[in-house]
N, C-alpha and C. Protein backbone atom coordinates (compact mmCIF):
# COMPACT_ATOMS: atom_id res chain seq x y z
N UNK A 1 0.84 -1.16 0.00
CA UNK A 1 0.00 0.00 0.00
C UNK A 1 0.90 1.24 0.00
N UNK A 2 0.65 2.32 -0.26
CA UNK A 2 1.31 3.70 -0.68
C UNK A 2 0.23 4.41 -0.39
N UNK A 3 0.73 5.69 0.86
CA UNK A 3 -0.38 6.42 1.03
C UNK A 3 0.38 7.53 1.15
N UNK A 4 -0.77 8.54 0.67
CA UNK A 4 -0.44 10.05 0.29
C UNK A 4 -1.34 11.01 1.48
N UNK A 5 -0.83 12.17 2.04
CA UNK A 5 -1.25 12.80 3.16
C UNK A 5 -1.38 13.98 2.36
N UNK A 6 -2.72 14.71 3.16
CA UNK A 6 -3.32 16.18 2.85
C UNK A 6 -3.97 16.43 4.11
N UNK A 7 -3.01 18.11 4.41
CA UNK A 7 -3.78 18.64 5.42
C UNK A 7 -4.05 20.05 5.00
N UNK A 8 -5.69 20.30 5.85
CA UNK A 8 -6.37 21.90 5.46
C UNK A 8 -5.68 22.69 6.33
N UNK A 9 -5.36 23.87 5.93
CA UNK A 9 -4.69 24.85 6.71
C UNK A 9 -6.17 25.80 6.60
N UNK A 10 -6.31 26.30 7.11
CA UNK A 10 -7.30 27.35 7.43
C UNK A 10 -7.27 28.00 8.85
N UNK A 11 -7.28 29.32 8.97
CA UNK A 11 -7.08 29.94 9.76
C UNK A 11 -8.08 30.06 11.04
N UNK A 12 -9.40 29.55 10.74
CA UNK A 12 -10.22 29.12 11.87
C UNK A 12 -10.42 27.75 12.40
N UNK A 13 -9.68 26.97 12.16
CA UNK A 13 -9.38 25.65 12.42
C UNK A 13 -9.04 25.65 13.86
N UNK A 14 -7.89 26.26 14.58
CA UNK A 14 -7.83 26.30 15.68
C UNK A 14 -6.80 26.95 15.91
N UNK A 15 -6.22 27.18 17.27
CA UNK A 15 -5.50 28.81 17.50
C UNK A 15 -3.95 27.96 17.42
N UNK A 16 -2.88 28.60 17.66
CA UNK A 16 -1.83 27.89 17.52
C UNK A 16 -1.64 27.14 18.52
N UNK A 17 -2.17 27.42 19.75
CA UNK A 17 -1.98 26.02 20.93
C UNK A 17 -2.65 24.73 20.92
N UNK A 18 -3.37 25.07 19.62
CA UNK A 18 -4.18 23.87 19.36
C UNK A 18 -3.87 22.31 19.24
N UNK A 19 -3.53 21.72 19.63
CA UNK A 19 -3.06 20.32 19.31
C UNK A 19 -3.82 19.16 18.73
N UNK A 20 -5.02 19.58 18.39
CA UNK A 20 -5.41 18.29 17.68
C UNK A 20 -5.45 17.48 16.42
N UNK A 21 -4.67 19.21 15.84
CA UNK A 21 -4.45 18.55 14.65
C UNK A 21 -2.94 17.43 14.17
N UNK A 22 -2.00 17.88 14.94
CA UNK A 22 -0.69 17.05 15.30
C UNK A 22 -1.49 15.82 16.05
N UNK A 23 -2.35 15.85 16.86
CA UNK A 23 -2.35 14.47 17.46
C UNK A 23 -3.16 13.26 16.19
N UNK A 24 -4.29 13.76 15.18
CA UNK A 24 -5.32 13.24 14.84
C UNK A 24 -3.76 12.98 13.15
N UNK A 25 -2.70 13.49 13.05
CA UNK A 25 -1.75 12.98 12.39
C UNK A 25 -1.15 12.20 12.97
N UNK A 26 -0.86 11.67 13.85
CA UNK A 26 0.06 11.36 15.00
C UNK A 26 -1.12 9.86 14.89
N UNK A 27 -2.24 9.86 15.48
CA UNK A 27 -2.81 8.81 15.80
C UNK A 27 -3.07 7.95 14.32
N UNK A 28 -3.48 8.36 13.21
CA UNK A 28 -3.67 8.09 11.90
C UNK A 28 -2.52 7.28 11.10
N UNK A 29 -1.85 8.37 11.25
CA UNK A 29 -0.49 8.10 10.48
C UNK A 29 0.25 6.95 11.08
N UNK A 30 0.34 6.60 12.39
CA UNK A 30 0.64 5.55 12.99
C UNK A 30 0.33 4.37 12.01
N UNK A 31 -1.00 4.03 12.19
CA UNK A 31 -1.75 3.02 11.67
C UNK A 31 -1.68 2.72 9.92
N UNK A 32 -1.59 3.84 9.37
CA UNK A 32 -1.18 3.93 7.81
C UNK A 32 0.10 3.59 7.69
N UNK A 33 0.97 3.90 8.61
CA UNK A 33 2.49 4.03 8.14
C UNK A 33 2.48 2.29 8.42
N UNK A 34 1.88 1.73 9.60
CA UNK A 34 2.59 -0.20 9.27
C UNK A 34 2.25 -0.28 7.97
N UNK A 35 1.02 -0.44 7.34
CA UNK A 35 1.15 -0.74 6.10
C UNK A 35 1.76 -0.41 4.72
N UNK A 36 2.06 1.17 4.77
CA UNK A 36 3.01 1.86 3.53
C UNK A 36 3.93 0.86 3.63
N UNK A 37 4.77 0.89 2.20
CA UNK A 37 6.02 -0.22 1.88
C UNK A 37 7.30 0.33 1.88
N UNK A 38 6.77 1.60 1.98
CA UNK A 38 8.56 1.91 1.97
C UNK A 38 8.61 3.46 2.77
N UNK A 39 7.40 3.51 3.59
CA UNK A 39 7.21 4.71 4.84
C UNK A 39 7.80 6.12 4.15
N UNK A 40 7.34 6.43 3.13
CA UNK A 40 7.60 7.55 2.69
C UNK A 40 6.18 8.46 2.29
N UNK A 41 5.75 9.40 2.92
CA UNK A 41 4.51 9.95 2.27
C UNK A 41 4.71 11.03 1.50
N UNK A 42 4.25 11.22 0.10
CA UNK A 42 3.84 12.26 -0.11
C UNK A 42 2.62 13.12 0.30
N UNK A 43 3.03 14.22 0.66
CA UNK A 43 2.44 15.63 1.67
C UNK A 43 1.99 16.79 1.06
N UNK A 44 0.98 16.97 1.16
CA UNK A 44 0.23 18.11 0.38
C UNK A 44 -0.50 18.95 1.46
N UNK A 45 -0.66 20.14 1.45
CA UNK A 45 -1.08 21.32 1.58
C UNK A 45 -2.24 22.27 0.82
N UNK A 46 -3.08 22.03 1.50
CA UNK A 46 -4.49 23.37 0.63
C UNK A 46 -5.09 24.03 1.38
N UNK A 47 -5.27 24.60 1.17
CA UNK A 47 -6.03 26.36 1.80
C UNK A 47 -5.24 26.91 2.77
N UNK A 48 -4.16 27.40 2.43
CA UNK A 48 -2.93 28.44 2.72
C UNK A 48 -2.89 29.07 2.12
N UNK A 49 -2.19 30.47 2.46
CA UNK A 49 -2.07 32.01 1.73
C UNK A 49 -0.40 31.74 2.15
N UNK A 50 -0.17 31.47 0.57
CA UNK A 50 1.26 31.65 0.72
C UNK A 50 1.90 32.67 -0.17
N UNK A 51 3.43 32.74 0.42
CA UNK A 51 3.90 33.90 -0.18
C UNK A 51 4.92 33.59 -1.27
N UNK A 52 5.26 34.35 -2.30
CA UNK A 52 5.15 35.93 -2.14
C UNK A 52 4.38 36.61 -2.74
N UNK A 53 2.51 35.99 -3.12
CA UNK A 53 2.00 36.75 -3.38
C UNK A 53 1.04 36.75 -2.70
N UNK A 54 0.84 36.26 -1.78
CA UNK A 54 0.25 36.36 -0.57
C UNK A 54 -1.36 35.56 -1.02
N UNK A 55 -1.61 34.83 -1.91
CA UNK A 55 -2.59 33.95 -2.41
C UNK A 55 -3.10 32.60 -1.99
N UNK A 56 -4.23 32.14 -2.13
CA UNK A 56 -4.52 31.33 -1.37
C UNK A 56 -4.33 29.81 -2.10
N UNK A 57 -3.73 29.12 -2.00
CA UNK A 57 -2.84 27.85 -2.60
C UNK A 57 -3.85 26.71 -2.40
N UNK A 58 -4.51 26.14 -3.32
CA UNK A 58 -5.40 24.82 -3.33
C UNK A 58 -4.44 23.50 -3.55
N UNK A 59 -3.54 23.42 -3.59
CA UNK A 59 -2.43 21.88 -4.01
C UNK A 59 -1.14 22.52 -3.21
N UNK A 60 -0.34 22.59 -2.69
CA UNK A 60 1.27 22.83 -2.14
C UNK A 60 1.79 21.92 -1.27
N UNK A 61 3.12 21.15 -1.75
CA UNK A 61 3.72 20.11 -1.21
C UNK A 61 4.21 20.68 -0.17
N UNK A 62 3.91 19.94 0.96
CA UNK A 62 4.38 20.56 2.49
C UNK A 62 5.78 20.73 2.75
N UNK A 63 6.72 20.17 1.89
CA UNK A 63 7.71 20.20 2.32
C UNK A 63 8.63 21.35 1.29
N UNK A 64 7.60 21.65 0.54
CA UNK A 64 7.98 22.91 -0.70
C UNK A 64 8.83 22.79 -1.54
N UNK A 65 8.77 20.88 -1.90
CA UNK A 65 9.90 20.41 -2.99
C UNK A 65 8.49 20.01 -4.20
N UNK A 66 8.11 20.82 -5.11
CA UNK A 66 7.57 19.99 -6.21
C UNK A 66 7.63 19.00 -6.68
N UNK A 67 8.73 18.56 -6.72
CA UNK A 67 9.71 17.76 -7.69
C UNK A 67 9.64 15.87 -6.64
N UNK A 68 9.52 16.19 -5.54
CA UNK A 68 9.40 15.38 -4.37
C UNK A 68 8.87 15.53 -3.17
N UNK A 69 7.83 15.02 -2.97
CA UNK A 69 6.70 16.25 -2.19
C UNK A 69 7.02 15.29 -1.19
N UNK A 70 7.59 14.07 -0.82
CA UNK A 70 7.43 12.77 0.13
C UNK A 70 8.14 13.47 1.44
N UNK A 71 8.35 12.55 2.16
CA UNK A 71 8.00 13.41 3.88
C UNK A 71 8.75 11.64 4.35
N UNK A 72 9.54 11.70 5.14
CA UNK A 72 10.52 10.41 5.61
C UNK A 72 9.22 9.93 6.76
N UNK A 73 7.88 8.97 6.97
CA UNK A 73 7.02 8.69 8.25
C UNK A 73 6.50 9.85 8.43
N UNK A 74 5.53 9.66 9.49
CA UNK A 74 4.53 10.29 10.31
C UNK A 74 5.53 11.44 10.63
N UNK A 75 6.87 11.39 11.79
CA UNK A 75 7.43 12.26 11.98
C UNK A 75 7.67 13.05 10.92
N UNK A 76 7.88 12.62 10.01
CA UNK A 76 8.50 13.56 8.85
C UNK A 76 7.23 14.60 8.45
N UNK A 77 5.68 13.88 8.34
CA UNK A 77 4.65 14.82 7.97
C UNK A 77 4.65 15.69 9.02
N UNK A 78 4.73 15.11 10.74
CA UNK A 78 4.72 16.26 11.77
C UNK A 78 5.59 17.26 11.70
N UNK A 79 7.14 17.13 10.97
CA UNK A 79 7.77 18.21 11.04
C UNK A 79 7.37 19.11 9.79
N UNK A 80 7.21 18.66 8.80
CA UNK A 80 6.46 19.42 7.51
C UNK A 80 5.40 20.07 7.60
N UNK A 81 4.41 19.97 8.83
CA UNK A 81 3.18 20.26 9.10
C UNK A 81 3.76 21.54 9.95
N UNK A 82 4.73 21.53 10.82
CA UNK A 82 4.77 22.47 11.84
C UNK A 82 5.67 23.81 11.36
């Protein structure tokens, strides 16, 4: 199995002390990652205002490599996420 991660960024989602969105990756990704074959996810990003034109981005690889959007495990999406 090969699984691909997408998280919503939106600014009313929750405040920055928020933790549920790291945990509900954290608890998920656990369970996806035994089965991936080679624990690499590609990581995507939508509904962010990114820069430098300050626009709101529907597709962006979290780790801001086009070319290789993959993320090393769960940790790797948590650090891409944060």
């Amino acid at each position: 199995m090969h699984t691909c991660c997408s998280i919503r960024f939106h600014a009313t989602l929750c405040t920055p002390a928020c933790r549920w969105p790291t945990d509900a990756i954290s608890a998920v990704g656990r369970v996806l990652e035994f089965y991936d074959k080679d624990k690499h996810f590609p990581t995507y990003g939508f509904g962010a205002v990114l820069p430098p034109n300050n626009v709101t981005s529907h597709c962006f690889p979290l780790n801001g490599n086009a070319h290789n959007p993959e993320v090393a495990g769960v940790q790797g999406i948590l650090q891409a996420y944060r």
